[in-house]
Protein backbone atom coordinates (compact mmCIF):
# COMPACT_ATOMS: atom_id res chain seq x y z
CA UNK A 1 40.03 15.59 71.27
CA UNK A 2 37.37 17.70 70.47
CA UNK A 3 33.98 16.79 70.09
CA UNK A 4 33.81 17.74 66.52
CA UNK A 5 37.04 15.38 65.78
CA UNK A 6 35.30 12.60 68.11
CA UNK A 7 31.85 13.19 65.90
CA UNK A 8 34.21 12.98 62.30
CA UNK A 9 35.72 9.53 63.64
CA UNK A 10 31.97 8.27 64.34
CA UNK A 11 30.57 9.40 61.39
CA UNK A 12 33.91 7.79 59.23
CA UNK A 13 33.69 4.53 61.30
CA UNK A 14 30.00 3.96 60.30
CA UNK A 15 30.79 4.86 56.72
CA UNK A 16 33.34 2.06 56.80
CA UNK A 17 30.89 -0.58 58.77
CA UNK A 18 28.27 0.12 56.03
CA UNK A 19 30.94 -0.42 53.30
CA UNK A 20 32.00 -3.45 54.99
CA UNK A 21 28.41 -4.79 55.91
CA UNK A 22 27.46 -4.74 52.18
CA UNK A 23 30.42 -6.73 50.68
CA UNK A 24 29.09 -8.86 53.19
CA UNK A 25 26.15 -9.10 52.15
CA UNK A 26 26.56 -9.03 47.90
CA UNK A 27 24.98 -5.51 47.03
CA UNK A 28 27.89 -3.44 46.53
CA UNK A 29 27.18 -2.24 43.78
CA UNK A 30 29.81 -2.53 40.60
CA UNK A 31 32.29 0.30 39.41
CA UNK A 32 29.88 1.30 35.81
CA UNK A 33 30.80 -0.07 32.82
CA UNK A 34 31.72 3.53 31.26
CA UNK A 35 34.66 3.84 33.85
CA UNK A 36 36.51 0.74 33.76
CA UNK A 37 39.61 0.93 32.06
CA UNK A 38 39.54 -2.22 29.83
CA UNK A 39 36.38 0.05 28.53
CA UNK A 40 38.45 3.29 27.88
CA UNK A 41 40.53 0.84 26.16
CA UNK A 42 38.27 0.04 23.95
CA UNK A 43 36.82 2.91 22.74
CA UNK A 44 40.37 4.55 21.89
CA UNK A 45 40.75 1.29 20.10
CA UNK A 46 37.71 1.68 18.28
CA UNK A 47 38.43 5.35 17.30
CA UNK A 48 41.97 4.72 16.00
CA UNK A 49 40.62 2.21 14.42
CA UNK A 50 37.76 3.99 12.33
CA UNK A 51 40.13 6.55 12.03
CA UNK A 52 41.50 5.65 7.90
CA UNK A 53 37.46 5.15 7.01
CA UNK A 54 37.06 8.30 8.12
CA UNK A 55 40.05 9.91 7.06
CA UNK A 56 38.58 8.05 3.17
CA UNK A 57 35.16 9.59 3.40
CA UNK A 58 36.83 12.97 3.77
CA UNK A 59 38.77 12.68 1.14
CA UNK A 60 36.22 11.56 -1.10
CA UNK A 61 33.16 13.51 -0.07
CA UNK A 62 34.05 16.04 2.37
CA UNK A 63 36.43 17.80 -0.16
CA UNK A 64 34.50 17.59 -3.16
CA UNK A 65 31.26 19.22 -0.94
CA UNK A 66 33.68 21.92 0.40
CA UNK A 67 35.14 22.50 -3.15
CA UNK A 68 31.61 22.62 -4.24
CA UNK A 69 30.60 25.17 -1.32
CA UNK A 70 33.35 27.39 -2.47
CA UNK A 71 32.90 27.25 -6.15
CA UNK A 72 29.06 28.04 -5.61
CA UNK A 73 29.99 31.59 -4.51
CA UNK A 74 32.14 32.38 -7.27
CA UNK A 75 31.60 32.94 -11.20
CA UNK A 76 33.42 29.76 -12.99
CA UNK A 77 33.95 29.09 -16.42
CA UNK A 78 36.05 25.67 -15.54
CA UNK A 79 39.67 27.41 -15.38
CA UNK A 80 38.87 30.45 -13.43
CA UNK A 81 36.98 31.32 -10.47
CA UNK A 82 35.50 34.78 -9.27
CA UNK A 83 34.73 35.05 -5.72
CA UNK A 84 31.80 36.73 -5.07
CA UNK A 85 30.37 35.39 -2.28
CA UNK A 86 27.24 34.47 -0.74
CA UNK A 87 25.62 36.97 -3.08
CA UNK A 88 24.97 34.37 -5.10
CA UNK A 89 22.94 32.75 -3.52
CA UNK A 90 20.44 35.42 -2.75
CA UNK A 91 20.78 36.35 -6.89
CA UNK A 92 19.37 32.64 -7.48
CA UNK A 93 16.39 32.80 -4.61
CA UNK A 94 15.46 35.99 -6.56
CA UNK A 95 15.51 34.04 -10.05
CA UNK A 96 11.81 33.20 -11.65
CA UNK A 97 13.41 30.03 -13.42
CA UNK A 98 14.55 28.86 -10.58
CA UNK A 99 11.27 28.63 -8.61
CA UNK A 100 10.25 27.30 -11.73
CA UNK A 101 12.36 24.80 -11.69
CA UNK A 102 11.66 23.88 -7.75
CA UNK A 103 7.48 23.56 -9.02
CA UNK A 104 8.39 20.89 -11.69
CA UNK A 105 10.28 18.88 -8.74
CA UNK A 106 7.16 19.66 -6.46
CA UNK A 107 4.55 18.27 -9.39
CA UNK A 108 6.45 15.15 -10.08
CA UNK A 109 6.06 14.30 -6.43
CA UNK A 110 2.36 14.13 -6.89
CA UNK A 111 3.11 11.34 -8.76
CA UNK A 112 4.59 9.45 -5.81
CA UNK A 113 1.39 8.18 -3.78
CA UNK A 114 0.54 6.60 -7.58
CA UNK A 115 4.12 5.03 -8.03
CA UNK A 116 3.02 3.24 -4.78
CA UNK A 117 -0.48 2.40 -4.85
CA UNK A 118 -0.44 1.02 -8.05
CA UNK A 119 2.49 -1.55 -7.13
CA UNK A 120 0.76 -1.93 -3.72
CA UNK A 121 -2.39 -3.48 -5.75
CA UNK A 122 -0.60 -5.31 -8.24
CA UNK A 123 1.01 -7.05 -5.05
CA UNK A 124 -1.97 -8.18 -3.22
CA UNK A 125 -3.31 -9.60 -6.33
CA UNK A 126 0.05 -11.69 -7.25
CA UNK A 127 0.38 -12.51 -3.59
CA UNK A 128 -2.92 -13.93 -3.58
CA UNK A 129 -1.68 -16.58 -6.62
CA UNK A 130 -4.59 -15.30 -8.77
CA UNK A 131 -4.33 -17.63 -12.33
CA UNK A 132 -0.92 -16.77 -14.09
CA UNK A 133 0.26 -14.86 -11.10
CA UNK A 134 4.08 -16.42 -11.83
CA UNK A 135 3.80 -14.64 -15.26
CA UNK A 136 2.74 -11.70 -14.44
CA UNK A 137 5.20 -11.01 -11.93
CA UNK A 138 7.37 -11.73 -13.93
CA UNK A 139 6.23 -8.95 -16.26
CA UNK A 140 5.63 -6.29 -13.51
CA UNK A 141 9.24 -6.54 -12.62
CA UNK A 142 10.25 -6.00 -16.21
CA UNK A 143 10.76 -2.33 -15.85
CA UNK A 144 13.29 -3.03 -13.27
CA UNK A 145 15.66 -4.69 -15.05
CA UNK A 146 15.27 -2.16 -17.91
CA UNK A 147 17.85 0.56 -18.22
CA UNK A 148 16.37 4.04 -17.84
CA UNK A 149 17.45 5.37 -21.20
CA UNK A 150 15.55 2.48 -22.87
CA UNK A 151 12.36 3.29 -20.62
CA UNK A 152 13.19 6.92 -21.61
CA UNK A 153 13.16 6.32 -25.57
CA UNK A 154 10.26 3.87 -25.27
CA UNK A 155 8.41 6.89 -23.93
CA UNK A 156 9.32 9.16 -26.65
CA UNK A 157 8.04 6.80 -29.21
CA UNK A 158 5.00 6.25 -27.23
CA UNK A 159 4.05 9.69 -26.81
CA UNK A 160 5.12 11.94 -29.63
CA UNK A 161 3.01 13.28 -32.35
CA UNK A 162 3.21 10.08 -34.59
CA UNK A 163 3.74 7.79 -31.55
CA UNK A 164 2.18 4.93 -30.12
CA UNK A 165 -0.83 6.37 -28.44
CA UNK A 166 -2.14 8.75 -31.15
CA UNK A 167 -1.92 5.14 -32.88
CA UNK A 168 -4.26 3.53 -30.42
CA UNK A 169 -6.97 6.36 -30.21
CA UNK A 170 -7.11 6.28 -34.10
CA UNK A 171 -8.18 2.73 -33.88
CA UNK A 172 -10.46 2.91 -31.42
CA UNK A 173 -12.23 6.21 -33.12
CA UNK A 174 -10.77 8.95 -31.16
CA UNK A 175 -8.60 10.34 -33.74
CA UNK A 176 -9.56 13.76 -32.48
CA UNK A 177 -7.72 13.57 -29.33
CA UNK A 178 -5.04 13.16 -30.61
CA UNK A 179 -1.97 15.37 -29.54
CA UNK A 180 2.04 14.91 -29.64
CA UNK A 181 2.20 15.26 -25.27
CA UNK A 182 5.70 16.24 -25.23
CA UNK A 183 5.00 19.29 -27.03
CA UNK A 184 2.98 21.30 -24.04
CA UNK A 185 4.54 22.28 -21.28
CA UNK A 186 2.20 20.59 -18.82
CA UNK A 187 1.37 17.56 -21.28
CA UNK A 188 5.17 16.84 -21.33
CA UNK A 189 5.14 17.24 -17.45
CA UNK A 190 2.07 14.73 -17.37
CA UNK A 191 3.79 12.53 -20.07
CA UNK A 192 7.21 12.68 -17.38
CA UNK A 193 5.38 11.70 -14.41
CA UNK A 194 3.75 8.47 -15.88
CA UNK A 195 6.91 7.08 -17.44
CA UNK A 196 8.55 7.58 -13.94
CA UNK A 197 5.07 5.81 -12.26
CA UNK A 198 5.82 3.34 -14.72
CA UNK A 199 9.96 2.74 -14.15
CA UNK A 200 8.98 2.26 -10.36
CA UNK A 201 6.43 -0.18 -10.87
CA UNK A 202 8.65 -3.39 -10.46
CA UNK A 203 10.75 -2.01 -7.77
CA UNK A 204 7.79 -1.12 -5.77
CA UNK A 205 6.55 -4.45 -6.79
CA UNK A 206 9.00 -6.83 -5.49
CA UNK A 207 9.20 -4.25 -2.05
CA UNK A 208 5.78 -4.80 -1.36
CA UNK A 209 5.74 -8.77 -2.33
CA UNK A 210 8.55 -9.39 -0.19
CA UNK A 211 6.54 -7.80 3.00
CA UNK A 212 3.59 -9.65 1.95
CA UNK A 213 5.60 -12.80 2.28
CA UNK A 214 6.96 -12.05 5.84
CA UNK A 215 2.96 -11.94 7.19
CA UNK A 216 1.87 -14.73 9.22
CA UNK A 217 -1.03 -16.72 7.53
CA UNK A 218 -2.73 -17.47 10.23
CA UNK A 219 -3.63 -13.65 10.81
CA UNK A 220 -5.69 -13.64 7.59
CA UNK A 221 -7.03 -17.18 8.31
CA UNK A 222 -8.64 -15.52 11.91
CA UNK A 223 -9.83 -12.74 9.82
CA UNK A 224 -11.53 -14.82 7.36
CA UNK A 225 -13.34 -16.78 9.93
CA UNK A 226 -14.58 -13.61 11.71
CA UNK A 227 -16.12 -13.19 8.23
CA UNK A 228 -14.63 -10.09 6.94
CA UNK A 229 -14.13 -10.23 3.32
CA UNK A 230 -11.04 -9.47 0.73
CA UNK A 231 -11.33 -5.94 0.71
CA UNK A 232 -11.44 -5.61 4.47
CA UNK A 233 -9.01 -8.00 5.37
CA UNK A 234 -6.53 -6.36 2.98
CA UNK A 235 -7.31 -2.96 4.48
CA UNK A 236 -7.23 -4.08 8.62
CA UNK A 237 -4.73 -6.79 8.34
CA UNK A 238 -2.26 -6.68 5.69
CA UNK A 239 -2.08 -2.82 4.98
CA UNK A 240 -1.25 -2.34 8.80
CA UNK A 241 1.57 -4.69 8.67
CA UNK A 242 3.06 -3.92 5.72
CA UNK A 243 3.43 -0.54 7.29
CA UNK A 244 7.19 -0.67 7.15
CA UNK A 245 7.79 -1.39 3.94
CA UNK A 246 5.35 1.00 2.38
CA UNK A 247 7.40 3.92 4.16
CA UNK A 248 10.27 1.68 2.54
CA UNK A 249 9.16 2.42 -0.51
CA UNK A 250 7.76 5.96 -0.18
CA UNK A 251 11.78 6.91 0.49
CA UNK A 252 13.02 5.01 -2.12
CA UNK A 253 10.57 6.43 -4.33
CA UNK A 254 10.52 10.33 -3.02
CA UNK A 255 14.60 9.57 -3.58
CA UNK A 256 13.98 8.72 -7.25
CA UNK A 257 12.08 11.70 -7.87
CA UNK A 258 14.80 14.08 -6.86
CA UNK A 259 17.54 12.61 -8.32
CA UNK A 260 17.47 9.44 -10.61
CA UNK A 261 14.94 11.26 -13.73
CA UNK A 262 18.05 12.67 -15.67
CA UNK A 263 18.22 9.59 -18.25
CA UNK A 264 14.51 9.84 -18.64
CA UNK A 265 14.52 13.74 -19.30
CA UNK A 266 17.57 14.02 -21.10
CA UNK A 267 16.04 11.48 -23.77
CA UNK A 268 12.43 12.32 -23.67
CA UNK A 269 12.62 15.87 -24.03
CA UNK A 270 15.89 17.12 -23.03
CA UNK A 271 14.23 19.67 -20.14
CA UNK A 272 11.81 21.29 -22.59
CA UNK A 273 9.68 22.84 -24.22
CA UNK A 274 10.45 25.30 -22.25
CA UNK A 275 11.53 24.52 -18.36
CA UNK A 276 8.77 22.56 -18.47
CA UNK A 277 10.05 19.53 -17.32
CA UNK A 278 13.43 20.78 -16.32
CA UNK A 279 14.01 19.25 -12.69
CA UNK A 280 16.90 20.77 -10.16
CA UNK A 281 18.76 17.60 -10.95
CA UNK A 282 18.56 18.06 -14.64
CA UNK A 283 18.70 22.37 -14.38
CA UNK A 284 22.89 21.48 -12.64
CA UNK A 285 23.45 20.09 -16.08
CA UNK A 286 22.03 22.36 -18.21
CA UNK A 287 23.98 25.40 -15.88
CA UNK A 288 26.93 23.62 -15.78
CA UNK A 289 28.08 21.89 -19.13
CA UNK A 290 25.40 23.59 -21.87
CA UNK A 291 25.66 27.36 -20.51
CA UNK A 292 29.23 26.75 -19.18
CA UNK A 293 28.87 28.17 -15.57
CA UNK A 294 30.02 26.09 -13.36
CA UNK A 295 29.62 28.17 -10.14
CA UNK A 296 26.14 28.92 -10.74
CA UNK A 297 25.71 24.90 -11.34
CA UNK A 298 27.59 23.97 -8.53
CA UNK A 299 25.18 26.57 -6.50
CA UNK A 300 22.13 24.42 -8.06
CA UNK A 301 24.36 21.22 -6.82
CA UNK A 302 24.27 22.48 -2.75
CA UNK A 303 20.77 23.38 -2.82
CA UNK A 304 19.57 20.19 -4.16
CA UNK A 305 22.24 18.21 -1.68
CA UNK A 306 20.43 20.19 1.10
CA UNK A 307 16.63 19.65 -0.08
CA UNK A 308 17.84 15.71 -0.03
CA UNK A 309 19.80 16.02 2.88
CA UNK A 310 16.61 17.44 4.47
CA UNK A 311 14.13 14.96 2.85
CA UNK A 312 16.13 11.92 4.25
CA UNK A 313 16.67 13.30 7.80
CA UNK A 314 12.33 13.73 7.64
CA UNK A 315 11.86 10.48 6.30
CA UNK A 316 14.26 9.01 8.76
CA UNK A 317 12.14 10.49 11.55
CA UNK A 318 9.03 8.97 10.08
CA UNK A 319 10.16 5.43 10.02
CA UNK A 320 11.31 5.57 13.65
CA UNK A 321 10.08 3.16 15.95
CA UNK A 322 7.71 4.56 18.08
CA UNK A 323 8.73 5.34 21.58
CA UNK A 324 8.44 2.21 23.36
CA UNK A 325 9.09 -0.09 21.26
CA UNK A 326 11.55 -3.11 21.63
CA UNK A 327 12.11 -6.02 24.31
């Protein structure tokens, strides 16, 4: 035998002593988790099993999107279709109306930080069971359990020419300011934005109750007796912790914006004067069933699926835990 062959031997026999000497002693380690076959098992389990939920949300949402892809390159009048491709798309980023359109959506989230400060305030105040607090939460939440097209005609009323408002300043001796809102472009905007301030107030409400609820008194007992007062234990104590649900709210509210303000402009002023309050959401409509082209509204539909599809993958990164986090 060689001494190459006599060295292999050596080198195998201690390989098998080590093996050996630590089943002995109890640190051989264990075949991973990821490689067992009971595991394998399971996962193809798993997958055949999600397989029919899948094979549903396909069906319903993964054809309709692909249908709508299609459609959005071609000129459709609801029976027939005209491809002519992604041409289409660059006609419509070249389109004044549309950026026009795109500002409206980008003013009416100015109105966001409002829709939740406002609710944040009113919280603090019911949570601290200031006289009639039962009642007035009560009212705050109102709005909530109101439909939109109600909140939507109350708003009309309220802020037309003859409407509620121009009612108030007459009695109060401002007569002379008064204007019908919903006939300027900007004043209708204005006029949109506060009646959608106004819809969220109870759902931001109850949001920001609920974390309220969930904070440990004795937190804000420890910060009274290091003497700060309301203001500053509301600022360093409660605001911090109710950081969760405030981003809560910001997405629910950001979501609203984009896409739940049809009711309210299809009643108040039905997009106008103008494109003056005419929102993507709202401009697929008018496109679609009032200038009868489909493709061109189904166009509108994919670009506002991708600005929300974008907005919720942002927001979703914002309300990550931080790095670290966890037991």
């Amino acid at each position: 035998m060689s001494f190459a062959d006599a060295g292999l031997d050596q080198a195998a026999g201690s390989d098998v002593a080590r093996r050996r000497a630590r089943r002995a002693s109890g640190t051989n380690r264990a075949r991973p988790a990821g490689r067992s076959p009971l595991t394998r098992r399971r996962r193809r389990a798993g997958l055949l099993l999600s397989l029919p939920a899948v094979a549903l949300v396909v069906a319903l949402l993964g054809v309709p999107i692909g249908q709508a892809v299609y459609y959005s390159m071609t000129i459709w009048n609801g029976i027939t279709a005209t491809w002519i491709g992604p041409s289409a798309y660059k006609a419509t980023f070249t389109d004044p109306i549309f950026w026009r359109v795109l500002e409206n959506n980008g003013l009416l989230l100015l109105a966001v930080p409002v829709a939740i400060g406002i609710p944040l305030a009113i919280a603090a105040l019911l949570h601290s069971h200031v006289r009639g607090w039962r009642f007035f939460r009560s009212v705050y939440f109102l709005p909530t359990a109101i439909s939109w097209v109600v909140i939507g005609m109350f708003a009309l009323r309220f802020f037309s020419a003859t409407g509620v408002l121009n009612q108030l300043l007459a009695k109060v001796g401002l007569g002379a300011s008064a204007t019908d809102m919903l006939a300027g472009e900007h004043s209708a905007l204005a006029a949109l934005a506060i009646t959608f301030i106004w819809s969220m107030l109870g759902t931001n409400t109850i949001i920001f109750l609920t974390g309220m609820a969930t904070l440990d008194p004795t937190l804000i007992e420890a910060a009274r007796v290091d003497g700060l007062t309301g203001r500053q234990i509301f600022f360093r104590v409660t605001l911090p912790l109710l950081t969760r649900f405030v981003q809560f709210a910001f997405v629910i509210t950001v979501i609203s914006a984009f896409s739940a303000l049809f009711s309210l402009i299809f009643v108040m002023t039905g997009g106008g004067p103008g494109f003056g309050t005419t929102t993507l959401e709202f401009f697929v409509y008018q496109t679609g069933f009032q200038q009868v082209q489909f493709g061109t509204g189904a166009l509108y539909g994919i670009i506002l699926f991708v600005i929300m599809a974008v907005v919720g993958l942002v927001q979703l990164r914002l309300i990550k835990p931080d790095d670290g986090e966890g037991w």
